[in-house]
N, C-alpha and C. Protein backbone atom coordinates (compact mmCIF):
# COMPACT_ATOMS: atom_id res chain seq x y z
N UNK A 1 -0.96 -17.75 6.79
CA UNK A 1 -1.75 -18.39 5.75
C UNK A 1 -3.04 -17.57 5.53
N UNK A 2 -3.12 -17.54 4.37
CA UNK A 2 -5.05 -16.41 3.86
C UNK A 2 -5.89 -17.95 4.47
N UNK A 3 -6.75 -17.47 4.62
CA UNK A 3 -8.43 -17.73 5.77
C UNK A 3 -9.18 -17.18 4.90
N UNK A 4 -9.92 -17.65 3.53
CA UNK A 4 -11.04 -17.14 3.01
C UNK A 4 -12.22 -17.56 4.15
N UNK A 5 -12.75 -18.39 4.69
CA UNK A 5 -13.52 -17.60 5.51
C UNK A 5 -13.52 -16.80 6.65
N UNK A 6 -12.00 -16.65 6.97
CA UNK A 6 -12.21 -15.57 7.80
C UNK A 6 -11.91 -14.34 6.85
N UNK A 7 -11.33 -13.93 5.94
CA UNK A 7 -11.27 -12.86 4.95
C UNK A 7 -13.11 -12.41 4.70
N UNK A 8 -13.72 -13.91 4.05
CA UNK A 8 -15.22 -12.89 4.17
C UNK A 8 -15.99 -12.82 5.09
N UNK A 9 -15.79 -13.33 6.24
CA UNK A 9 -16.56 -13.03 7.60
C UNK A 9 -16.33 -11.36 7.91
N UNK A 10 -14.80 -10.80 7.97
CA UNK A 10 -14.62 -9.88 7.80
C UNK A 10 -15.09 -8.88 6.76
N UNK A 11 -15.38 -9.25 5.73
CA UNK A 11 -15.84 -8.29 4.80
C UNK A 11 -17.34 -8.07 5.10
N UNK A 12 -17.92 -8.76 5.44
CA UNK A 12 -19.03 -9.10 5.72
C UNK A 12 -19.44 -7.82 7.27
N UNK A 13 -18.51 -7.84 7.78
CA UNK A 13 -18.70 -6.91 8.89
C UNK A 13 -18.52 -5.60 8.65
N UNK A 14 -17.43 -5.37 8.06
CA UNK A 14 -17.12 -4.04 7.49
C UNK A 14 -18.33 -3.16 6.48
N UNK A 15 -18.75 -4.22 5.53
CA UNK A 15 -20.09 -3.69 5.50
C UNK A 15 -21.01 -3.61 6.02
N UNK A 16 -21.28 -4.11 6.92
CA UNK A 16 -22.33 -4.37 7.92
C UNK A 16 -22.28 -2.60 8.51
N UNK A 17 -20.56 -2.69 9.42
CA UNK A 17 -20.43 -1.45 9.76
C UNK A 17 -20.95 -0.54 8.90
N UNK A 18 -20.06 -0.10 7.23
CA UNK A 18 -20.65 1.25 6.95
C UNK A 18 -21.96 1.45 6.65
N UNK A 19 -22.71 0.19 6.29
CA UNK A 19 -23.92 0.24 6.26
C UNK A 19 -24.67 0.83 7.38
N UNK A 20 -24.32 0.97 8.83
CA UNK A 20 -24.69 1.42 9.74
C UNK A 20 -24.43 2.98 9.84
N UNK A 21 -23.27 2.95 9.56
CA UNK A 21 -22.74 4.16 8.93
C UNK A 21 -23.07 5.41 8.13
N UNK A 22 -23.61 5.21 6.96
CA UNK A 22 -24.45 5.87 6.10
C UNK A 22 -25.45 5.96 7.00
N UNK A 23 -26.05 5.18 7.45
CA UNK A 23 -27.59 5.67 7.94
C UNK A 23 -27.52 6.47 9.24
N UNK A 24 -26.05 6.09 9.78
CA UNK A 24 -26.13 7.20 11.00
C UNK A 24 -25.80 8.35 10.38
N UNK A 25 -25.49 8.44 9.35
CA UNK A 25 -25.39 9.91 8.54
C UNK A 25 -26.17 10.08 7.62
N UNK A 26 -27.05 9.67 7.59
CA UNK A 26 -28.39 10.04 6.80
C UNK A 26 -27.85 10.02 5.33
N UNK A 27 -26.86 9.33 4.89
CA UNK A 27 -26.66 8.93 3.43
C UNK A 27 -27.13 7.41 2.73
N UNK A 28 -27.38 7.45 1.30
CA UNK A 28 -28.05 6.48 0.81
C UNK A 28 -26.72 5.30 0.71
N UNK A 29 -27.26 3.91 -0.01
CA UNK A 29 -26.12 3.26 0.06
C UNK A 29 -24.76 3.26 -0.53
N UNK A 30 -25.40 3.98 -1.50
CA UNK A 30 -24.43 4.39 -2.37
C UNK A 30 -23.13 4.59 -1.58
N UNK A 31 -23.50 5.23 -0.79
CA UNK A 31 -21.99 5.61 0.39
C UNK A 31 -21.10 4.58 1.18
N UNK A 32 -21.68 3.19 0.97
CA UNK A 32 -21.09 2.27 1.55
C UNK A 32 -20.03 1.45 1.06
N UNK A 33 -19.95 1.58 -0.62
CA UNK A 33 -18.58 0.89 -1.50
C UNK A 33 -17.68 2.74 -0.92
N UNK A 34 -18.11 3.57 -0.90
CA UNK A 34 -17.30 5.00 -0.58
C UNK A 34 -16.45 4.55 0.48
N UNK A 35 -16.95 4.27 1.55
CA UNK A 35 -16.89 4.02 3.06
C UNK A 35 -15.30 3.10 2.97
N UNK A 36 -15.24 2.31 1.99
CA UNK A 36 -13.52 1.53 2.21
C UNK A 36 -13.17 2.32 2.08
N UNK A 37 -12.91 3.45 1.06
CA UNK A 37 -11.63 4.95 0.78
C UNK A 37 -11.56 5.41 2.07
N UNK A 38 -12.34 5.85 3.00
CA UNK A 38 -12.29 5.95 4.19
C UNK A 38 -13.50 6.85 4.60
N UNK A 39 -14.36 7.19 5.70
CA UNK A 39 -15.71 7.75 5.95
C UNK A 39 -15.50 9.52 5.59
N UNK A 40 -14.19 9.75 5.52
CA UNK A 40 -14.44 11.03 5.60
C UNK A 40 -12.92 11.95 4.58
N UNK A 41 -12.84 11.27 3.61
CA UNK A 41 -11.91 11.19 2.70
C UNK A 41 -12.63 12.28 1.72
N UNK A 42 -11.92 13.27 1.36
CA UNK A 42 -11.94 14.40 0.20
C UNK A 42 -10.72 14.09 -0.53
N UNK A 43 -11.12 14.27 -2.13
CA UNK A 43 -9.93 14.51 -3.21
C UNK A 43 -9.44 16.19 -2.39
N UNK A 44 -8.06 16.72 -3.17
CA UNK A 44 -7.62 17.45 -2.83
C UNK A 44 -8.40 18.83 -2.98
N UNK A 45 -8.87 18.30 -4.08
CA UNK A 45 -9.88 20.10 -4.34
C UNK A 45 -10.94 19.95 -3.80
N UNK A 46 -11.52 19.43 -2.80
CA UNK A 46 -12.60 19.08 -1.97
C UNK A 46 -13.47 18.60 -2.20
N UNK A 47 -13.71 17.99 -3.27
CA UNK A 47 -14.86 17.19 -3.47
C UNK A 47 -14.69 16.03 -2.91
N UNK A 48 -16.24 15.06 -3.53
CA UNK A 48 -15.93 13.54 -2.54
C UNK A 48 -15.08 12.99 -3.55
N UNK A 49 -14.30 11.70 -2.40
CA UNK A 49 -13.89 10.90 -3.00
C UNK A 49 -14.04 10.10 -4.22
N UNK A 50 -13.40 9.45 -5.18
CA UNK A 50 -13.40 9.07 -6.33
C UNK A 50 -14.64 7.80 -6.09
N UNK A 51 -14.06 7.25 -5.12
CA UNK A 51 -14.97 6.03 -4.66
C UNK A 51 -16.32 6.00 -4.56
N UNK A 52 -16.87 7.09 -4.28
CA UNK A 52 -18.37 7.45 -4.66
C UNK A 52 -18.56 7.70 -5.78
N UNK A 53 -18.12 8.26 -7.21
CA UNK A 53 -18.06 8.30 -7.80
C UNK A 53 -18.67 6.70 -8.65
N UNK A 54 -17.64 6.07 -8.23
CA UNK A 54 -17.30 4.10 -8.60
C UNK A 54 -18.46 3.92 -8.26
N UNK A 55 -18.87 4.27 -6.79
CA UNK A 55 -20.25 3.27 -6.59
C UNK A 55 -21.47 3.95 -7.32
N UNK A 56 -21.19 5.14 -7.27
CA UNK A 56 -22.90 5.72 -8.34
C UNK A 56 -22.58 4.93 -9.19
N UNK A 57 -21.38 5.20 -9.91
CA UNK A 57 -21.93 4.79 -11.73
C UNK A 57 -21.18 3.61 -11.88
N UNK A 58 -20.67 2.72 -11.33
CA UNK A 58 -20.34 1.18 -11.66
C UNK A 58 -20.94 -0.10 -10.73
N UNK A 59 -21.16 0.26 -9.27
CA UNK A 59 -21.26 -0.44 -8.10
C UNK A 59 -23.03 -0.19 -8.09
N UNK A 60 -23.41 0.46 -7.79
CA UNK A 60 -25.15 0.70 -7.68
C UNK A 60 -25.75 0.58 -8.58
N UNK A 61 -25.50 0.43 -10.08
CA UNK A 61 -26.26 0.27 -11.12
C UNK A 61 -25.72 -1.75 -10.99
N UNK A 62 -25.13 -2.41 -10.28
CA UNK A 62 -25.41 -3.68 -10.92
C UNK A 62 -25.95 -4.12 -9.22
N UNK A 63 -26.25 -3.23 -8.31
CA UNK A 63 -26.24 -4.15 -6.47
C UNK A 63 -27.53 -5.25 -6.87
N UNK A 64 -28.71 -4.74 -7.83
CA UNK A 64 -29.96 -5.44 -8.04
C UNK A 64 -29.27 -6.90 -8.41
N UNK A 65 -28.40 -7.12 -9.87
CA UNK A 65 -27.96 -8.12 -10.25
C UNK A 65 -27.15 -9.25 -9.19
N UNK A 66 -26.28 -8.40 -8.40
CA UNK A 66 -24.85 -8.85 -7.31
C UNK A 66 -26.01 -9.61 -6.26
N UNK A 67 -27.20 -8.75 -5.52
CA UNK A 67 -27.91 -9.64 -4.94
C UNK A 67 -28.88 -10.41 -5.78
N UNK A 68 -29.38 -10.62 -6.45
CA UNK A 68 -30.03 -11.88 -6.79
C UNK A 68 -29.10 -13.07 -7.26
N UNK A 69 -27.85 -12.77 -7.23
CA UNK A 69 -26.74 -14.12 -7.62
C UNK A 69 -26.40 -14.52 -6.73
N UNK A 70 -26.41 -13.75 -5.39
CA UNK A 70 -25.86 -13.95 -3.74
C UNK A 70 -27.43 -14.40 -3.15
N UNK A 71 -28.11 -14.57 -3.89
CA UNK A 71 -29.49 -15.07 -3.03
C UNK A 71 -29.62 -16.47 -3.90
N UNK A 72 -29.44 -16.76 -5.09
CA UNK A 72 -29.19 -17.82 -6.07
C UNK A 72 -30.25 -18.25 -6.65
N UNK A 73 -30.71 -16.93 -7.17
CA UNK A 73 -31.91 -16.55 -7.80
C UNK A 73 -32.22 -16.43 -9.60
């Protein structure tokens, strides 16, 4: 059976993790929606992953909005 609160307790950690993550690698947050594709994931021609990509330009331009709706502001 799905467990939504155990589904977001878990999500909740996983960010927690890469959030720890980035900063043990001296990257901004941006790197933390990256961090599900996996920490150390290259497209084939070596650049970063697509997923950083997502979080610059779709995910980090709304985090201001996402937390003030998660604070219920």
């Amino acid at each position: 059976m799905w467990d939504v609160d155990e589904r977001a307790n878990k999500l909740v950690r996983l960010t927690a993790d890469y959030i720890r993550l980035a900063k043990k690698n001296l990257r901004g947050l941006d790197y933390v929606y990256k961090y599900h594709d996996g920490p150390n994931r290259k497209e084939r021609n070596g650049s970063e992953s697509e997923a950083l990509n997502i979080s610059r330009n779709e995910v980090m331009p709304r985090a201001k909005m996402f937390l003030k709706i998660l604070r219920g502001e």
